[in-house]
Protein backbone atom coordinates (compact mmCIF):
# COMPACT_ATOMS: atom_id res chain seq x y z
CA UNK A 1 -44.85 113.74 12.89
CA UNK A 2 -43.87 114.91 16.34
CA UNK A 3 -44.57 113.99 19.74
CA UNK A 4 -47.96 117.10 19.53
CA UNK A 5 -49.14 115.12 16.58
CA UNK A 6 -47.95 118.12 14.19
CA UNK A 7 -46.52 117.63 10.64
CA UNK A 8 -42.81 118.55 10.37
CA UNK A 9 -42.31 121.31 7.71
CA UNK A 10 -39.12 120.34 5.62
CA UNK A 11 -37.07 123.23 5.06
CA UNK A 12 -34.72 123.11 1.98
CA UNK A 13 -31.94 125.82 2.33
CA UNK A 14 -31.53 128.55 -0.37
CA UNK A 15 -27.79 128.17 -0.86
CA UNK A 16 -27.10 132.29 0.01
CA UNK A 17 -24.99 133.04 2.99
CA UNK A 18 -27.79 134.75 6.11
CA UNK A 19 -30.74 134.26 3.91
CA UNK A 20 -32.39 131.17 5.86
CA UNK A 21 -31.83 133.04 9.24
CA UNK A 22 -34.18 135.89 7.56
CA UNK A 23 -36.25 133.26 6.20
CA UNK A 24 -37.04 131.07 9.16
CA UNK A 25 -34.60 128.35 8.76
CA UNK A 26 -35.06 128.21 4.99
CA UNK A 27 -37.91 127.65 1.71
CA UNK A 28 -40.59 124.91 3.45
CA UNK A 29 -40.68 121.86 1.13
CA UNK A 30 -43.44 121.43 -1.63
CA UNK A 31 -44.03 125.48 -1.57
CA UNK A 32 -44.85 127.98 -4.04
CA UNK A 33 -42.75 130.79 -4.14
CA UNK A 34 -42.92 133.97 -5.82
CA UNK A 35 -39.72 135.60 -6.41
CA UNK A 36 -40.65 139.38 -7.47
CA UNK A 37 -38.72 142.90 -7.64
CA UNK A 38 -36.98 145.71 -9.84
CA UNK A 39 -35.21 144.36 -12.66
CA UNK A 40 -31.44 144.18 -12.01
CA UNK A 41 -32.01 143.54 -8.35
CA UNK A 42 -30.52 139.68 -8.50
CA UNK A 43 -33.94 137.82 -8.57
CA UNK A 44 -31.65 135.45 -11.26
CA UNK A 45 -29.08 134.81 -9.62
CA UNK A 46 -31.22 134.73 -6.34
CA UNK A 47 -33.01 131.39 -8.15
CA UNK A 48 -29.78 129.92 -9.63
CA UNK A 49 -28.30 129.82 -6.32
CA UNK A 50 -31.23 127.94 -4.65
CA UNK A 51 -31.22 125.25 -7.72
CA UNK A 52 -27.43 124.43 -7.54
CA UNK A 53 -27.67 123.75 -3.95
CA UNK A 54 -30.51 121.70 -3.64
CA UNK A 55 -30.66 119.78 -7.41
CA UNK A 56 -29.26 116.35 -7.49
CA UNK A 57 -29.74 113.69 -9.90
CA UNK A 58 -32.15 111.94 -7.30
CA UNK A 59 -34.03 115.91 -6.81
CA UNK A 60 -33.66 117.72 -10.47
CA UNK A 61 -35.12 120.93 -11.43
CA UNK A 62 -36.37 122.74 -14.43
CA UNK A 63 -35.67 126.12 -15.18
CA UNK A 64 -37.86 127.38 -17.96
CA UNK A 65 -37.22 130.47 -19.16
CA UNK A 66 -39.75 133.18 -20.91
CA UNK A 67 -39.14 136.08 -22.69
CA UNK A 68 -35.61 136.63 -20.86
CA UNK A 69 -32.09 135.58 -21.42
CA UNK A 70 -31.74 132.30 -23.68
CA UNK A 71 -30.17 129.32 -21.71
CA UNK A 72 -26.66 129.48 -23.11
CA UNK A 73 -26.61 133.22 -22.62
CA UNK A 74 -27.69 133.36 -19.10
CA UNK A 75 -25.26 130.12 -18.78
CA UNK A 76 -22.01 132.23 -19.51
CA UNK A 77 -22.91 134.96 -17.17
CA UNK A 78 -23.62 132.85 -14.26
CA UNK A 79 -21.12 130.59 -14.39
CA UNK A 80 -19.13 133.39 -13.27
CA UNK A 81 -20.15 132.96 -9.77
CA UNK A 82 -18.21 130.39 -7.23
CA UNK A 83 -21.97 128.53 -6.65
CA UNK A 84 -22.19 127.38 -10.22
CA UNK A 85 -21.50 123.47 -10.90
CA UNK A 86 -21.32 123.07 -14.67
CA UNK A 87 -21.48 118.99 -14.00
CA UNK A 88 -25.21 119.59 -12.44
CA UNK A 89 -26.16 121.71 -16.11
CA UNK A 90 -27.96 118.69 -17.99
CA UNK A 91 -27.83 116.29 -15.69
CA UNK A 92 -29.22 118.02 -11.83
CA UNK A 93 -30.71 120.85 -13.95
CA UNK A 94 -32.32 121.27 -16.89
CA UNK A 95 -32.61 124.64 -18.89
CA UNK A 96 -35.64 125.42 -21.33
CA UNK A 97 -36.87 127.88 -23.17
CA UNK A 98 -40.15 128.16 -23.91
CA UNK A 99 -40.31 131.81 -25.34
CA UNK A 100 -41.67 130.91 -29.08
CA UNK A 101 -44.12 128.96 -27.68
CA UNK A 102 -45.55 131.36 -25.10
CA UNK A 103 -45.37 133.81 -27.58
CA UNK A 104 -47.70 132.15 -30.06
CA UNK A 105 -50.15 131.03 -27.74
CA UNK A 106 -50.26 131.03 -23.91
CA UNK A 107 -51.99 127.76 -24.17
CA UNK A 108 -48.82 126.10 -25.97
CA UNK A 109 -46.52 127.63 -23.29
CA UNK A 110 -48.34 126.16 -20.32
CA UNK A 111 -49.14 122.92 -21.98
CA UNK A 112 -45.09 122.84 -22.74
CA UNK A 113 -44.31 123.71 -19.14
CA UNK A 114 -47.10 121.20 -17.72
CA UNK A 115 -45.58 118.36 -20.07
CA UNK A 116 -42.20 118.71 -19.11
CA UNK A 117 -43.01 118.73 -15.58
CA UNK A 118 -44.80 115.54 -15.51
CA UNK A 119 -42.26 113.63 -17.69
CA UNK A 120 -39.14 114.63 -15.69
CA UNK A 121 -41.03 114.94 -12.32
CA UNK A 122 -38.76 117.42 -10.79
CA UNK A 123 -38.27 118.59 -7.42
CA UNK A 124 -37.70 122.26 -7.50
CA UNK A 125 -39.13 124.37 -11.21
CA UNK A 126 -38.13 128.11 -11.98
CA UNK A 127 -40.55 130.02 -13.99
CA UNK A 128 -38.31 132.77 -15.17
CA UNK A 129 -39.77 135.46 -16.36
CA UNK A 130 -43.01 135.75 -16.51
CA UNK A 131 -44.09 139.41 -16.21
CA UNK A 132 -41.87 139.92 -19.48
CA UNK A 133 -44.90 138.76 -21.23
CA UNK A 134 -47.06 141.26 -20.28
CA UNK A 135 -45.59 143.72 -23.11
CA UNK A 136 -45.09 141.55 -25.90
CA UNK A 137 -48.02 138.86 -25.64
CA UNK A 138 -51.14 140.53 -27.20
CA UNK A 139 -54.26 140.35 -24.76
CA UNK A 140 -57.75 139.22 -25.24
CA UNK A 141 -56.86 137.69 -28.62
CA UNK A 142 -59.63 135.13 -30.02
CA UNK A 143 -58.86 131.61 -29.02
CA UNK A 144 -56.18 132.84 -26.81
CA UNK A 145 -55.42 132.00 -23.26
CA UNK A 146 -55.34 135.72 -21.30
CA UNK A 147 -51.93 136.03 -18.98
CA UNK A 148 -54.21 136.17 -16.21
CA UNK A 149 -55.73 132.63 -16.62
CA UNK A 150 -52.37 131.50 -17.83
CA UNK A 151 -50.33 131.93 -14.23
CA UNK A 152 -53.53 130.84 -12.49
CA UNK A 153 -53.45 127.54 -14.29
CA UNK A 154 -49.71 127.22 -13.86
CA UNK A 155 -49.48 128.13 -9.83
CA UNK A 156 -52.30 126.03 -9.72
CA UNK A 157 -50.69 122.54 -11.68
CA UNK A 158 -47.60 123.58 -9.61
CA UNK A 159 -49.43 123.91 -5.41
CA UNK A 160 -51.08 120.52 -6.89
CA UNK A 161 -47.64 118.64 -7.25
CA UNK A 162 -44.91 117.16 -4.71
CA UNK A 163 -42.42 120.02 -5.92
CA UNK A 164 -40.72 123.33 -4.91
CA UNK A 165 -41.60 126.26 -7.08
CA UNK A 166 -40.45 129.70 -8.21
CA UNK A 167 -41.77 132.16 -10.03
CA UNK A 168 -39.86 135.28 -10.91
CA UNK A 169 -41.59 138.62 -12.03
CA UNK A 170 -40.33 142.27 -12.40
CA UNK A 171 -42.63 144.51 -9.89
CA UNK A 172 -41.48 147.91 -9.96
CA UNK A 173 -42.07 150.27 -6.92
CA UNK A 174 -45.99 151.87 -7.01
CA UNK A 175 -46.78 149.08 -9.90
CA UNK A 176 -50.48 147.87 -9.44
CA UNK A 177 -50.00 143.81 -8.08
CA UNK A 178 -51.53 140.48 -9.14
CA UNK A 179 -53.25 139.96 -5.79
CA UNK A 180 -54.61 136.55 -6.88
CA UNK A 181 -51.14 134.86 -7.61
CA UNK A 182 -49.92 136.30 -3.89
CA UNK A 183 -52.34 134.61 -2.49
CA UNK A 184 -52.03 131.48 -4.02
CA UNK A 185 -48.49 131.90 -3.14
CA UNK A 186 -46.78 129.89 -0.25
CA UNK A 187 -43.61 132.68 -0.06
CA UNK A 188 -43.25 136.03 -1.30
CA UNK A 189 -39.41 137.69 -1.48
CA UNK A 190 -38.84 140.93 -2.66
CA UNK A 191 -36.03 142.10 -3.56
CA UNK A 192 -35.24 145.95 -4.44
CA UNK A 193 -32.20 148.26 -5.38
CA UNK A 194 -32.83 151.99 -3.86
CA UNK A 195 -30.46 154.92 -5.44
CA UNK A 196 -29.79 157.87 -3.44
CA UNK A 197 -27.27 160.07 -5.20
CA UNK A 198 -24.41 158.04 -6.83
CA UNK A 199 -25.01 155.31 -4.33
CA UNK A 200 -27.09 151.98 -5.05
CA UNK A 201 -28.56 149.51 -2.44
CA UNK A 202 -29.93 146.01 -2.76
CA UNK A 203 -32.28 145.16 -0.09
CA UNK A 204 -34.23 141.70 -0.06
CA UNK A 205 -37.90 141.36 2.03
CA UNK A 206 -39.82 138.05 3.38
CA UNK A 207 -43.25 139.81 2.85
CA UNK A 208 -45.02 136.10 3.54
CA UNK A 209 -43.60 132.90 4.34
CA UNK A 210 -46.27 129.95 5.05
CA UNK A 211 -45.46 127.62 8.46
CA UNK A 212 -42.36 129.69 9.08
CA UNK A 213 -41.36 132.68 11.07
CA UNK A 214 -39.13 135.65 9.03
CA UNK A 215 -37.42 138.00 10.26
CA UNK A 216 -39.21 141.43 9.68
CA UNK A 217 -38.04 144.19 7.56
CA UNK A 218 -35.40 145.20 4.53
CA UNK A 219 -32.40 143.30 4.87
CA UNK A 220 -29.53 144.47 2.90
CA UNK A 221 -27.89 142.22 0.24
CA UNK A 222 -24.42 142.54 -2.08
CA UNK A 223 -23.69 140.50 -5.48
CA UNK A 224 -20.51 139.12 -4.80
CA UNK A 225 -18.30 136.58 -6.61
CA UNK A 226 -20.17 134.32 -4.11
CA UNK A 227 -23.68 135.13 -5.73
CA UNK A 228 -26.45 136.89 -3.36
CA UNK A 229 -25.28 137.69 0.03
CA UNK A 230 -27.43 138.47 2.96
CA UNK A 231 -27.09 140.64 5.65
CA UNK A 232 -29.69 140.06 8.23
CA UNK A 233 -31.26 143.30 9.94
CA UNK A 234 -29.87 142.48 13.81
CA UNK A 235 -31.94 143.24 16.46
CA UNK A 236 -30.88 143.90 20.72
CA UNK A 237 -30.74 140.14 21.62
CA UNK A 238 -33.75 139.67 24.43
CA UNK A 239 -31.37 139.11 27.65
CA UNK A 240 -33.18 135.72 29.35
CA UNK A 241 -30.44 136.48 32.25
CA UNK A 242 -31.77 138.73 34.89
CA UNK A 243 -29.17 138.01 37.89
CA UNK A 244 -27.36 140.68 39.17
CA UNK A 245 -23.64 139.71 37.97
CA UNK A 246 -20.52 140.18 39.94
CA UNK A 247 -19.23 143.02 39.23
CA UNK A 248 -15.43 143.50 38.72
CA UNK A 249 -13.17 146.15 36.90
CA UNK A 250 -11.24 145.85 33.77
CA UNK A 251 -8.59 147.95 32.56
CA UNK A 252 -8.03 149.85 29.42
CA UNK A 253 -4.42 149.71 29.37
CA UNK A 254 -3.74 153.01 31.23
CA UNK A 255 -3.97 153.43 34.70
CA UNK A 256 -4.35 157.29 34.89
CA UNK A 257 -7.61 156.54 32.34
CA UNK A 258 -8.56 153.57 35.16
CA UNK A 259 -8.39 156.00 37.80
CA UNK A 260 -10.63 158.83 36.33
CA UNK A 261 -13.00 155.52 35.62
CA UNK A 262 -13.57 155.14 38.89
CA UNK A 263 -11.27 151.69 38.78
CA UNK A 264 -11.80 150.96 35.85
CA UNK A 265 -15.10 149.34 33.23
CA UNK A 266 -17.18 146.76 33.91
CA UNK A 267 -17.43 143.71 31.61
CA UNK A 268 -19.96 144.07 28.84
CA UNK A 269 -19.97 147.81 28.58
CA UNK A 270 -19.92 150.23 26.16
CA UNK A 271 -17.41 153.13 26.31
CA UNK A 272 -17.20 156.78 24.19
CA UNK A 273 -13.55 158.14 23.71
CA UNK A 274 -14.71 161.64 22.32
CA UNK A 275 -11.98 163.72 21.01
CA UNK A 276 -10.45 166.35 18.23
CA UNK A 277 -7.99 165.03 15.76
CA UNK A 278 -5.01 164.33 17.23
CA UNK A 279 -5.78 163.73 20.97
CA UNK A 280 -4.87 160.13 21.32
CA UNK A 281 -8.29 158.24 20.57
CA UNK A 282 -6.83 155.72 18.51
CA UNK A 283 -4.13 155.44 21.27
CA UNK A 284 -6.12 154.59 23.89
CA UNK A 285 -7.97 151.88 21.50
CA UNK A 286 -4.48 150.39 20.95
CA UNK A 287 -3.97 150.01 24.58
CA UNK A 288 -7.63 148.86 25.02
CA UNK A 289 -6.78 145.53 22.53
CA UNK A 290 -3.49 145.28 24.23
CA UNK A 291 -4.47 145.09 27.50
CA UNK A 292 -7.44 142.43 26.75
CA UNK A 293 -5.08 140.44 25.41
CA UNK A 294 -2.76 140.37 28.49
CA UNK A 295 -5.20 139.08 30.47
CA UNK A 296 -6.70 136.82 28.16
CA UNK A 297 -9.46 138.58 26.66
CA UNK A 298 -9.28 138.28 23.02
CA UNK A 299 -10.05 141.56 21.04
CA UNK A 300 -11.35 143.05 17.27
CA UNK A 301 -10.43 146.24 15.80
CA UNK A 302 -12.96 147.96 13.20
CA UNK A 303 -11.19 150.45 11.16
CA UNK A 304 -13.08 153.19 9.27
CA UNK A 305 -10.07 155.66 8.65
CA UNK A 306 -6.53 154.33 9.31
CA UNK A 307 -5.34 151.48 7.25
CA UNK A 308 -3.87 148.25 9.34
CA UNK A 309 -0.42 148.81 8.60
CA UNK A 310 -0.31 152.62 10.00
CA UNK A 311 -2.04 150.96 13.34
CA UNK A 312 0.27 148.47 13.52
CA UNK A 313 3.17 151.07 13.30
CA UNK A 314 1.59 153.51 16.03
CA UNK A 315 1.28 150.82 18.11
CA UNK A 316 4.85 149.25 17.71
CA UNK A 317 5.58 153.18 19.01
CA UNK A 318 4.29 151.91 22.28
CA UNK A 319 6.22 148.20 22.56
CA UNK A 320 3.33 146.78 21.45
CA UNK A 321 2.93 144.12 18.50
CA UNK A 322 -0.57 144.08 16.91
CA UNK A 323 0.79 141.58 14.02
CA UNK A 324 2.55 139.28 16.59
CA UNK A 325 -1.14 139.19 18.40
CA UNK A 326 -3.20 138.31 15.11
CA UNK A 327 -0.77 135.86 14.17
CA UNK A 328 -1.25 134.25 17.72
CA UNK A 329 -5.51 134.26 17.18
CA UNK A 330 -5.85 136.65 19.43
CA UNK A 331 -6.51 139.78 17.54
CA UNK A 332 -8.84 140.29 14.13
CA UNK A 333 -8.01 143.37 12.42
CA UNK A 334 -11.13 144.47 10.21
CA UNK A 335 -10.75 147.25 7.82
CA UNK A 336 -13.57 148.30 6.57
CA UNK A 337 -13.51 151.97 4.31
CA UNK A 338 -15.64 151.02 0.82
CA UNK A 339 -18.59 153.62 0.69
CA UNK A 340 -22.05 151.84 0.29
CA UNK A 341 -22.06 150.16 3.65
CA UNK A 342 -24.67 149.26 6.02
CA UNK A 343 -24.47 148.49 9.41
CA UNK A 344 -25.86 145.01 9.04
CA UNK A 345 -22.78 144.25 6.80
CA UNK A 346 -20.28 146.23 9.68
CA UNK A 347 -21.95 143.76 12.58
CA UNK A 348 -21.72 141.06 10.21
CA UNK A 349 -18.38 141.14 9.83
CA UNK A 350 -17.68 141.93 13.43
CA UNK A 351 -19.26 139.06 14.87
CA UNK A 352 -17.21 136.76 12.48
CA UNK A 353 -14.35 138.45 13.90
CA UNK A 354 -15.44 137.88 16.99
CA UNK A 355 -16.03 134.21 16.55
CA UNK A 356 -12.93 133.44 14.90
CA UNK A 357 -11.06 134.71 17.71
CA UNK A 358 -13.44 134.44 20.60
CA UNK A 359 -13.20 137.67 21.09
CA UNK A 360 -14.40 139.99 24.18
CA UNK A 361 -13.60 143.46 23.46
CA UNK A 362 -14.48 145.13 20.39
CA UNK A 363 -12.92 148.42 19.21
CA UNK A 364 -14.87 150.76 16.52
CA UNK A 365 -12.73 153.67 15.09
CA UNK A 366 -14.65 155.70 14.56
CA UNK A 367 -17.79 156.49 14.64
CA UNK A 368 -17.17 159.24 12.19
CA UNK A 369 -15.91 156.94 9.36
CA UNK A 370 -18.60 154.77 9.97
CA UNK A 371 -21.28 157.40 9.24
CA UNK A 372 -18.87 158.05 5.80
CA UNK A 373 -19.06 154.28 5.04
CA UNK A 374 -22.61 153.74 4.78
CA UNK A 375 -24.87 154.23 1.74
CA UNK A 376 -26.72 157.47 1.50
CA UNK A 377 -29.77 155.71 2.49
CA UNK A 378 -28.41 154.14 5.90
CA UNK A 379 -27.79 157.40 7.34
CA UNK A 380 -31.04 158.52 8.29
CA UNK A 381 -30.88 155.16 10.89
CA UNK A 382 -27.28 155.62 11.64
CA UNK A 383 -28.80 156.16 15.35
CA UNK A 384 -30.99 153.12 15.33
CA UNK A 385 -28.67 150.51 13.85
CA UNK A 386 -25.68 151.77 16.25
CA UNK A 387 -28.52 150.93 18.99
CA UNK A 388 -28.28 147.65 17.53
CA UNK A 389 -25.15 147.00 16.82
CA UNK A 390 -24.41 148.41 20.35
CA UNK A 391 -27.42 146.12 22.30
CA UNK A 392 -26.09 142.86 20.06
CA UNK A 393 -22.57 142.98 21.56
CA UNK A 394 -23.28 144.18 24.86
CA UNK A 395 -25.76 141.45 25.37
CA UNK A 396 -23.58 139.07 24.48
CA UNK A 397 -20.78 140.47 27.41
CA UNK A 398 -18.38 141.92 24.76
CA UNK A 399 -16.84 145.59 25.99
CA UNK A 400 -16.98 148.14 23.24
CA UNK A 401 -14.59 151.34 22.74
CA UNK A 402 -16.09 153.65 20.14
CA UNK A 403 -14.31 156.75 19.34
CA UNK A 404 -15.82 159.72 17.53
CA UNK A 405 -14.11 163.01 16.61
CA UNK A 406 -15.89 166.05 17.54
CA UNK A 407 -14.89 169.54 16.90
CA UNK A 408 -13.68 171.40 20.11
CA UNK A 409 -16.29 174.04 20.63
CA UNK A 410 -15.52 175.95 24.09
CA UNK A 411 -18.77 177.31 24.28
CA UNK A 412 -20.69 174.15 24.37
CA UNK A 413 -19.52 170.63 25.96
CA UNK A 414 -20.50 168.52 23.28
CA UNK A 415 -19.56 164.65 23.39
CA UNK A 416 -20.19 163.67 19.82
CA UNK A 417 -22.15 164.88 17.00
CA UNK A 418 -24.71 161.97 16.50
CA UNK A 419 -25.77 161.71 20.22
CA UNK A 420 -25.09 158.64 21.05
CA UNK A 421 -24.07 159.37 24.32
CA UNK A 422 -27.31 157.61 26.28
CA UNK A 423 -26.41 154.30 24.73
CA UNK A 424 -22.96 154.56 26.36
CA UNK A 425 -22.03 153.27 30.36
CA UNK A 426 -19.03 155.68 30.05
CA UNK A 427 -17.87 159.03 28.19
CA UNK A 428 -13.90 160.10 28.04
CA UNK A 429 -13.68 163.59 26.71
CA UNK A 430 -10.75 164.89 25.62
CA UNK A 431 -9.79 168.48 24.63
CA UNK A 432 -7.26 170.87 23.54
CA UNK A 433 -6.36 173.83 26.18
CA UNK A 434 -3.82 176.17 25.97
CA UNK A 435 -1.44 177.05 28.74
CA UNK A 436 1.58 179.36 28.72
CA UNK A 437 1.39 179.67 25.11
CA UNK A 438 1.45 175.52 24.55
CA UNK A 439 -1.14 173.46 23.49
CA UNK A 440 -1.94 170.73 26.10
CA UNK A 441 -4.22 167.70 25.73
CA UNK A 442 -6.41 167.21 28.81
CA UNK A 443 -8.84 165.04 29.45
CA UNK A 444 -11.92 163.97 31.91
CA UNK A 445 -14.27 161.38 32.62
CA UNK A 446 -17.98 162.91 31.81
CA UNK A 447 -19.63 160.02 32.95
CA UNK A 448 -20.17 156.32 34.48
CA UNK A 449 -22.91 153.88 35.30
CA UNK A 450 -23.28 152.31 38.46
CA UNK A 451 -20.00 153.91 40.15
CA UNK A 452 -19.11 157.24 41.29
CA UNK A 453 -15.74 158.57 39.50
CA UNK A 454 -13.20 161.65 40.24
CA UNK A 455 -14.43 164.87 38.25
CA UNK A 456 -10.80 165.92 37.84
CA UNK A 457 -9.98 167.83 34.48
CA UNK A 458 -6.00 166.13 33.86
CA UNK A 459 -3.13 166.74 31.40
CA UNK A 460 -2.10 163.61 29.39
CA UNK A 461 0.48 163.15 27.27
CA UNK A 462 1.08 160.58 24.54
CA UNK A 463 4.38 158.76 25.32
CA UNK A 464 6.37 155.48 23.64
CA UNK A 465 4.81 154.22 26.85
CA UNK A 466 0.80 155.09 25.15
CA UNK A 467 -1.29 157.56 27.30
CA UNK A 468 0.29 158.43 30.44
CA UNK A 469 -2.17 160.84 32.30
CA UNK A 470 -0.54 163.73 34.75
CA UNK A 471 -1.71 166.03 37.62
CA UNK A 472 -4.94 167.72 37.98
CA UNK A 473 -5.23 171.25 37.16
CA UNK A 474 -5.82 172.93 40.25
CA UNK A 475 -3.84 176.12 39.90
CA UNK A 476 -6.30 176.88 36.83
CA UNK A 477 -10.25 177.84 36.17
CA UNK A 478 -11.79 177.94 32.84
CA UNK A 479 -10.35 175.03 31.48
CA UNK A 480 -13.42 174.13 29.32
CA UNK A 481 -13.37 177.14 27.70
CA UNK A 482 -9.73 176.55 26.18
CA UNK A 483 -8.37 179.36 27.48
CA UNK A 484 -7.70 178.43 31.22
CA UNK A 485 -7.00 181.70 33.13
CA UNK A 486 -4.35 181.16 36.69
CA UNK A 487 -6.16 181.19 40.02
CA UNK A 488 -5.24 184.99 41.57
CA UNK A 489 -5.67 182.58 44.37
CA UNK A 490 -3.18 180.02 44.15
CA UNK A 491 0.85 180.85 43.45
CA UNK A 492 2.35 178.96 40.36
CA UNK A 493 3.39 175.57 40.70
């Protein structure tokens, strides 16, 4: 009891990495769970996860199994995955199969199930699977139990008892449900695997959770060699700290860059390097890192397009040694470029960068990859879970440096193609112009929060020193539109 006179819910943990943040802390103790969704969608090894990490010889389980894999077959599969203790099979856990008796009569199958659990009195049972019966068990037979009556008797033997239950059913999308076993039910998961094109998803749901509060919405989850992984849906942290903080500038590494900044960025802050291929955003990210690290502030690098090894080469171009700095704990280098992602998984492994380093500036490179990265079905809310991802770091005082790539058009002054630009403090734009007959990189500082900045257009060139930036371009007008014509007032310089 606590000090209000309340009961303490128990909460067991469900052995998958994330899922007891979505579920509240974890399954309560003594509850009735229903563990439902599209076959193939890792309901299984969902349940085989949660009994090898909570059986123990002093708190077995029973895993009866209907109409699905045999024991020994189901056995060889999952023993594939890192969770599985074959010295818990027999002795923590106990596998049974009571297909030939459920499918003679669904009175022998429950008495079966009832007897087993009151001579072993376990602590957690598996039901797996019972909607496989609905096919192959004939209905409304004489003298025979009706599946109807049959999971009402069973969910009701099982609320009755001191033990942790699950029962796993295949629910496709639009399927009419069995309203009287959800409510009966303590916890419902749902788990689901969406196809868009040649890409597949696995998503996982707390649609009800008695005594506990879930985290709303589709989470995404992979089957790894781990088993079922989660990947919590992050939301903008609520920011409890409302006093104005002392503000003070930061560098990115370059001081032409600081001085079109205005000084500098603030701590905490979210920056856009918008560019064409080629203009040195992946530069100034190097020099970003570097800098943090100089003056203590540990850094992570998210790669969607170039591998580690060509970064580390550019930046060994400018005297600086990426390896040298992840070696020392001061750098995490993430590359992440498999299609299929979501951003939950991208943030994920971010902020375990981020804590294994203790890091405060983040770089993301790029945006554009990103978009390329994520499943089919992610991009629709490629805008909403970058406000996320964005809002999650920020509030926790980490800088960010995204870059993006965005086709010069010299008609239009366009900073990137997702706009994103309003959940940014500051925008660098860089461009291509043409002067004399050369191509020259310029670049200019389109805006700035809380600071007034120069509105200078400059030339920058990419030395072995990084991004040095040069004069302004007074002696020209039209420099947006590529084609910068000489002033008839000014004399060449």
């Amino acid at each position: 009891m606590t000090d209000l006179g309340k009961p303490q819910l128990r909460l067991l943990t469900s052995g998958v990495p994330n899922l007891d943040s979505i579920l509240g802390g974890g399954f309560p103790e003594y509850s009735f769970n229903l563990i439902a969704g599209d076959p193939g969608s890792g309901k299984t090894t969902l349940c085989h996860q949660i009994v090898f990490a909570n059986a123990s010889p002093e708190a077995p389980a029973l895993y009866f199994t209907i109409m699905g894999e045999p024991p020994l077959k189901m056995l060889r599969y999952q023993q594939q995955f890192n969770f599985f203790d074959p010295a818990k099979v027999d002795g923590s856990i106990h596998f049974i199969n009571v297909s030939r008796e459920a499918l003679e009569n669904f009175g022998k199958g429950l008495e079966m199930i009832i007897g087993e659990v009151e001579r072993r009195n376990p602590a957690f049972v598996v039901v797996d699977s019972f909607r496989s019966l609905t096919e192959t068990t004939p209905q409304g037979a004489s003298g025979q139990m009706n599946l109807q009556v049959f999971l009402q008797r069973l969910a009701l033997d099982l609320t009755s008892r001191q033990t942790t239950a699950f029962l796993v059913g295949e629910y496709t999308s639009g399927e009419p449900r069995d309203y009287s076993l959800f409510t009966m039910a303590d916890g419902i998961l749902w788990l689901s695997q969406n196809v868009n094109r040649n890409s597949m998803v696995r998503k996982i749901q707390a649609v009800k959770m008695r005594g506990v509060g879930t985290q709303p919405g589709l989470h995404t989850i992979r089957i790894t060699e781990e088993g079922v992984v989660a990947y919590p849906r992050m939301v903008k942290p609520v920011e409890t700290d409302l006093k104005v903080q002392p503000q003070r500038f930061l560098s990115t590494g370059a001081s032409g860059v600081d001085e079109l900044l205005g000084g500098g960025f603030f701590p905490g802050s979210a920056m856009l390097v918008a560019g064409p291929a080629g203009s040195g955003k992946s530069s100034l990210a190097i020099q970003f890192l570097a800098e943090g690290v100089h003056q203590g502030e540990p850094g992570v690098l998210a790669m969607f397009e170039e591998t580690p090894i060509k970064y580390l080469e550019q930046a060994k171009g400018f005297g600086l040694d990426l390896q040298q700095m992840a070696d020392d704990k001061k750098l995490k280098l993430i590359y992440l470029r498999p299609l299929d992602l979501s951003v939950d998984e991208t943030l994920h492994e971010i902020l375990v960068g981020i804590e294994e380093v203790k890091a405060k500036r983040v770089v993301i490179d790029s945006l554009t990859g990103l978009e390329i990265a994520l499943a089919p079905s992610f991009e629709e809310d490629f805008r909403e879970s970058l406000y996320r991802l964005i809002g999650r770091l920020t509030g926790s005082s980490i800088s960010i440096l995204m870059t993006v790539e965005n086709n010069d058009s010299y008609t239009e002054l366009k900073f990137s193609p997702h706009a994103v630009s309003f959940m940014t403090n500051d925008i660098i734009l860089q461009r291509y112009v043409e002067i004399d007959s050369q191509l020259k990189r310029v670049m200019t500082v389109i805006k700035t929060r809380s600071r007034k900045h120069p509105s200078d257009i400059r030339t920058y060139e990419i030395t072995d020193r990084g991004i040095v930036v040069g004069d302004r371009l007074s002696d020209y007008q039209g420099i947006i539109s590529g084609v910068p014509q000489l002033r008839r007032d000014k004399p060449r310089s």
